[in-house]
N, C-alpha and C. Protein backbone atom coordinates (compact mmCIF):
# COMPACT_ATOMS: atom_id res chain seq x y z
N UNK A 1 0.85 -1.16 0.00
CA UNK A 1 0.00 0.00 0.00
C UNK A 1 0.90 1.24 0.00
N UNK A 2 0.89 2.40 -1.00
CA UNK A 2 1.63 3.20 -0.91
C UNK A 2 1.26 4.10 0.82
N UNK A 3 2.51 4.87 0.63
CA UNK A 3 2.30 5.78 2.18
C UNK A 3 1.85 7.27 1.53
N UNK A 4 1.06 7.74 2.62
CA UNK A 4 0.26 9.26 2.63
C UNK A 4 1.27 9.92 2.80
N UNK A 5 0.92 11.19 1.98
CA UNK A 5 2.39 12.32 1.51
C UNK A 5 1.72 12.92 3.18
N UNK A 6 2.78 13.39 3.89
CA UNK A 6 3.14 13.60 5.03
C UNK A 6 3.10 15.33 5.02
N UNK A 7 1.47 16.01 5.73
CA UNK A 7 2.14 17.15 5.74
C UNK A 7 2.74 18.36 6.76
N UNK A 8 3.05 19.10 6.62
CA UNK A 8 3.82 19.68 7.82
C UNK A 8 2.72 20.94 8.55
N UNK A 9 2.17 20.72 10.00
CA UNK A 9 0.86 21.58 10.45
C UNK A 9 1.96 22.55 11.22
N UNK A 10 1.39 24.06 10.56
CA UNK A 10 2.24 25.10 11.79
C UNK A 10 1.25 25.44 13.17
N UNK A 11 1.90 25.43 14.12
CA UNK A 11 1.48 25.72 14.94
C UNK A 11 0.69 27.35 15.25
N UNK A 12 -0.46 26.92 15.83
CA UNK A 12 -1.58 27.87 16.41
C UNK A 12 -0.84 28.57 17.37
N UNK A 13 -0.61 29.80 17.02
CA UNK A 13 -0.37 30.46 18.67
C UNK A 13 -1.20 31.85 18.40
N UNK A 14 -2.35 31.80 19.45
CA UNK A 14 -3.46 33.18 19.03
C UNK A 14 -2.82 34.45 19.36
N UNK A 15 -3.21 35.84 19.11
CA UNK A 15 -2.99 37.11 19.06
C UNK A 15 -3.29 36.96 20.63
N UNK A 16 -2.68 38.10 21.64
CA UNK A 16 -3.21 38.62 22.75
C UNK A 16 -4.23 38.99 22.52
N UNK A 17 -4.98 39.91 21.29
CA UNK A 17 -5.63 40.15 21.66
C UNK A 17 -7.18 39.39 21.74
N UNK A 18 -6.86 38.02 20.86
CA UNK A 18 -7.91 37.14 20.68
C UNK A 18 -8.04 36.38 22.34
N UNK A 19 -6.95 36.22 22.75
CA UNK A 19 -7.42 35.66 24.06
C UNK A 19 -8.25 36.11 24.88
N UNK A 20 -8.85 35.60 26.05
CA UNK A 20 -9.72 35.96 26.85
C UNK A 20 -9.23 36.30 28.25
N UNK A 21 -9.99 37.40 29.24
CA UNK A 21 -9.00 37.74 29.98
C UNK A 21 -8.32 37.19 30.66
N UNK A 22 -8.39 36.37 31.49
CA UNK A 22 -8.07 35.07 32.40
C UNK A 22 -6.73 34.33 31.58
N UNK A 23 -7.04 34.17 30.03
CA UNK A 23 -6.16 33.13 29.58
C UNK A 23 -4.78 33.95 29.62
N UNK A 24 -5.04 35.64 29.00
CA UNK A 24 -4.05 36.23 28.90
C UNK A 24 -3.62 36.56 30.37
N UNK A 25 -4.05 36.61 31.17
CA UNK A 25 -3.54 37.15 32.36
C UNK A 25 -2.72 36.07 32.74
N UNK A 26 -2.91 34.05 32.55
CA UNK A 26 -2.09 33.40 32.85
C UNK A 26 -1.04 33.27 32.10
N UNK A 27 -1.23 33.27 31.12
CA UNK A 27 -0.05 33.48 30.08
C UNK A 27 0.66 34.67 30.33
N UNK A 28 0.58 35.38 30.97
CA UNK A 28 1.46 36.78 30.78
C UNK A 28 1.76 37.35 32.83
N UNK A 29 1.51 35.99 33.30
CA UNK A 29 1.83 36.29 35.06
C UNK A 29 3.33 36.29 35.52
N UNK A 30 4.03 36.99 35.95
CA UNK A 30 5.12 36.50 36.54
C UNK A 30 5.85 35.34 37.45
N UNK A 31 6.97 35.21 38.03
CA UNK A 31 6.97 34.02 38.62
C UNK A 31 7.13 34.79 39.49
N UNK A 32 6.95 33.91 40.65
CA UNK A 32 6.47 34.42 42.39
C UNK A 32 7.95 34.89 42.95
N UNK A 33 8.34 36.03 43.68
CA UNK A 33 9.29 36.58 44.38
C UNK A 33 9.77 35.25 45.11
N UNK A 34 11.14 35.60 45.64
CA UNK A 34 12.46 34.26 45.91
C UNK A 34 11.96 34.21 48.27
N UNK A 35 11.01 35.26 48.40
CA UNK A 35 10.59 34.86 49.78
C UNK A 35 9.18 34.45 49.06
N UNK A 36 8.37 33.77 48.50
CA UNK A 36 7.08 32.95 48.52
C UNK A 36 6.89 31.93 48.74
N UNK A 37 8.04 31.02 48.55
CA UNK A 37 7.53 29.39 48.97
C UNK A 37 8.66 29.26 50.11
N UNK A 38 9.22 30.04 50.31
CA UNK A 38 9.57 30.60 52.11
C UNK A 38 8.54 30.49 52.93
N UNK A 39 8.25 31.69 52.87
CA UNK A 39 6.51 31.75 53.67
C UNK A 39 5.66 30.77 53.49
N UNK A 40 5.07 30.46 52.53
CA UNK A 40 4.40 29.04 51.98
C UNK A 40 4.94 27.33 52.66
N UNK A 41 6.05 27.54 52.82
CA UNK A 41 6.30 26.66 53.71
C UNK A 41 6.55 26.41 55.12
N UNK A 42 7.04 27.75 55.34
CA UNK A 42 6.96 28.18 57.17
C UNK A 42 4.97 28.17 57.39
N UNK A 43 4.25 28.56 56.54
CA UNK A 43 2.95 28.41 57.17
C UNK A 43 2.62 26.61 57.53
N UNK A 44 2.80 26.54 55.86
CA UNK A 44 2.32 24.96 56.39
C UNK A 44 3.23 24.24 57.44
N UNK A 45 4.63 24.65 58.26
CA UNK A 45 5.13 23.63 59.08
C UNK A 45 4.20 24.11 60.19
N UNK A 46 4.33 25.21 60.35
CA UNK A 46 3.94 25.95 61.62
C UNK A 46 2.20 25.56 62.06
N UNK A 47 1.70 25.42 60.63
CA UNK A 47 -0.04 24.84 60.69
C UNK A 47 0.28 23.71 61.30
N UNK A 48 1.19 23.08 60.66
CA UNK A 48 1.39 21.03 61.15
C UNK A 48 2.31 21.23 62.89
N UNK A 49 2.98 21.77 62.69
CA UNK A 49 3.81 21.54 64.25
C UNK A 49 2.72 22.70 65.27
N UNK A 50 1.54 23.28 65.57
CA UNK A 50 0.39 24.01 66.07
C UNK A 50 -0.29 22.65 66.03
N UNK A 51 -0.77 21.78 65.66
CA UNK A 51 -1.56 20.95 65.26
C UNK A 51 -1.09 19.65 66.47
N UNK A 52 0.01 19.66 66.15
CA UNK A 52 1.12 18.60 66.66
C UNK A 52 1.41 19.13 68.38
N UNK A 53 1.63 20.10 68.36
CA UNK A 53 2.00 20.16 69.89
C UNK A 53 0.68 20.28 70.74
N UNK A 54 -0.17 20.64 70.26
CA UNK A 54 -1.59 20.87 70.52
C UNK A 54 -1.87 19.12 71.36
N UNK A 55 -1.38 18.23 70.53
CA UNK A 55 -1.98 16.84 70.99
C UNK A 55 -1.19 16.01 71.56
N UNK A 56 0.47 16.57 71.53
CA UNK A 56 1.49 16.10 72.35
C UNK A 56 1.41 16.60 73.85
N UNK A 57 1.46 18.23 73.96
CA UNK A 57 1.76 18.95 75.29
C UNK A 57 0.77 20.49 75.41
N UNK A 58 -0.62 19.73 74.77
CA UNK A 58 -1.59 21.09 75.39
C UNK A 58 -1.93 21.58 76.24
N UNK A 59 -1.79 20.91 77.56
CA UNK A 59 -2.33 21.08 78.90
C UNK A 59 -0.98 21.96 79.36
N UNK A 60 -0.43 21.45 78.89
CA UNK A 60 1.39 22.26 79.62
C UNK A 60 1.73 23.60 79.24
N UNK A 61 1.09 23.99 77.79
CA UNK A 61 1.49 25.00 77.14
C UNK A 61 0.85 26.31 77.61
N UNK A 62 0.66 27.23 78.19
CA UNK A 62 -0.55 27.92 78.55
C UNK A 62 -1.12 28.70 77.66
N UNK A 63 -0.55 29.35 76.55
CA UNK A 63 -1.79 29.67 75.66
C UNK A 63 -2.42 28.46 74.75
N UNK A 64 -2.19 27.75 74.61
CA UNK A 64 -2.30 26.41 73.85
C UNK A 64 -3.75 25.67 74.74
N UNK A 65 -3.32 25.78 75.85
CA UNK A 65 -4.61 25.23 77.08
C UNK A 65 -5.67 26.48 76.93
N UNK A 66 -5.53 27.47 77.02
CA UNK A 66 -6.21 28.37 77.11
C UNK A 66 -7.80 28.65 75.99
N UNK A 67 -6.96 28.27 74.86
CA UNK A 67 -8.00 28.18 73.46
C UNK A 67 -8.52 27.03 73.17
N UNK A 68 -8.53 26.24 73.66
CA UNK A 68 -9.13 24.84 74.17
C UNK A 68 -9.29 24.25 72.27
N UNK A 69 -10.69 23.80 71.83
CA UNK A 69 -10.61 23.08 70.62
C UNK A 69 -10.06 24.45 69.71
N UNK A 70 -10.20 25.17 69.82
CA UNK A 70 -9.99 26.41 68.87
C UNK A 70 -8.65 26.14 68.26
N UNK A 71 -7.55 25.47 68.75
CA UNK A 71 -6.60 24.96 68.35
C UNK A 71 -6.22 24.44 66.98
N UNK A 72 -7.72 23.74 66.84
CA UNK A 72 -7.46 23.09 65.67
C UNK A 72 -7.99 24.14 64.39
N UNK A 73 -8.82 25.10 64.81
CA UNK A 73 -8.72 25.88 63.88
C UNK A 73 -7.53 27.09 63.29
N UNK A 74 -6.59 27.42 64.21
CA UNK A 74 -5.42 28.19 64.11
C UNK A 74 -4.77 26.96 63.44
N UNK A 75 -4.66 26.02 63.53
CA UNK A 75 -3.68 24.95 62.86
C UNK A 75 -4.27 24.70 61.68
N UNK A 76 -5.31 24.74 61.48
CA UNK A 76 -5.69 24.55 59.88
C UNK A 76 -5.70 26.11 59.21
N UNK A 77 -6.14 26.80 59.80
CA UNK A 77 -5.76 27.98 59.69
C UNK A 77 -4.70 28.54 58.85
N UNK A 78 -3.55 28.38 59.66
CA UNK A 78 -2.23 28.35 58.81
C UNK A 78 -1.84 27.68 57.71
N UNK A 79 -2.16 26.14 57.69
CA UNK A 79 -2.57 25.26 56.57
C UNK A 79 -3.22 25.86 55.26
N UNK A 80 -4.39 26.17 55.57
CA UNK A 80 -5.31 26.47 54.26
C UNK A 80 -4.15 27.71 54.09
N UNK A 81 -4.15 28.98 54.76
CA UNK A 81 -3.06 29.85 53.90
C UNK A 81 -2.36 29.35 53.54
N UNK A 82 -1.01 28.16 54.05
CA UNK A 82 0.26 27.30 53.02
C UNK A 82 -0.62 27.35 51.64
N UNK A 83 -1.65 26.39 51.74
CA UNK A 83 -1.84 25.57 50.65
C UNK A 83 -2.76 26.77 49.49
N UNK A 84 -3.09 27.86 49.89
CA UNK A 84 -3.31 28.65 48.92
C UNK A 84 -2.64 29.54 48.55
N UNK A 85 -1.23 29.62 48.96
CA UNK A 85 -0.24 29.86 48.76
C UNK A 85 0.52 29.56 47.15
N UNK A 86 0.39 28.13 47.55
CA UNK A 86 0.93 26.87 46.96
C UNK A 86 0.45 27.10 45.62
N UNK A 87 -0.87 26.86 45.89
CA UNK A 87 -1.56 26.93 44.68
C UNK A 87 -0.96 27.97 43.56
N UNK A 88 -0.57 28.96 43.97
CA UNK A 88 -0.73 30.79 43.63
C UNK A 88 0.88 30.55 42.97
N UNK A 89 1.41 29.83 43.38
CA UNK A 89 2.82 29.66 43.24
C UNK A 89 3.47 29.21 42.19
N UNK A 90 4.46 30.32 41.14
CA UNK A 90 4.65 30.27 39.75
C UNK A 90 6.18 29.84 40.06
């Protein structure tokens, strides 16, 4: 069976101005400053080790005893900021 003449497709790349706003705004975002996944990661240890000492030595700690379950919301707390951080992170 002979072979199909082979042809060569150029690639699509649209005008800025055909894009839509969102697409151009990701296409055209910077990458995140050299302190962001600094912070982004000091939140999330600090969410996890808040979380952690909370269930190791809460009674001992006195502000830690003081905020009783509320604990676990400052520890996720910090968490959800890491992780929307994260997300955000070029």
């Amino acid at each position: 069976m002979p072979k199909s003449k082979v042809r060569k497709k150029t690639s699509y790349t649209p005008s800025p101005a055909a894009m839509s706003g969102s697409a151009a705004a990701a296409r055209m975002a910077k990458p995140s400053p050299r302190w962001f996944p600094v912070v982004m990661a000091a939140l999330l240890v600090i969410g996890l080790a808040w979380i952690v000492v909370y269930y190791m030595a809460g009674e001992s700690v006195p502000l830690i005893s003081s905020l009783g379950n509320w604990n676990f919301a400052v520890g996720f707390g910090f968490l959800v900021v890491g992780l929307g951080m994260a997300v955000r992170w070029r």
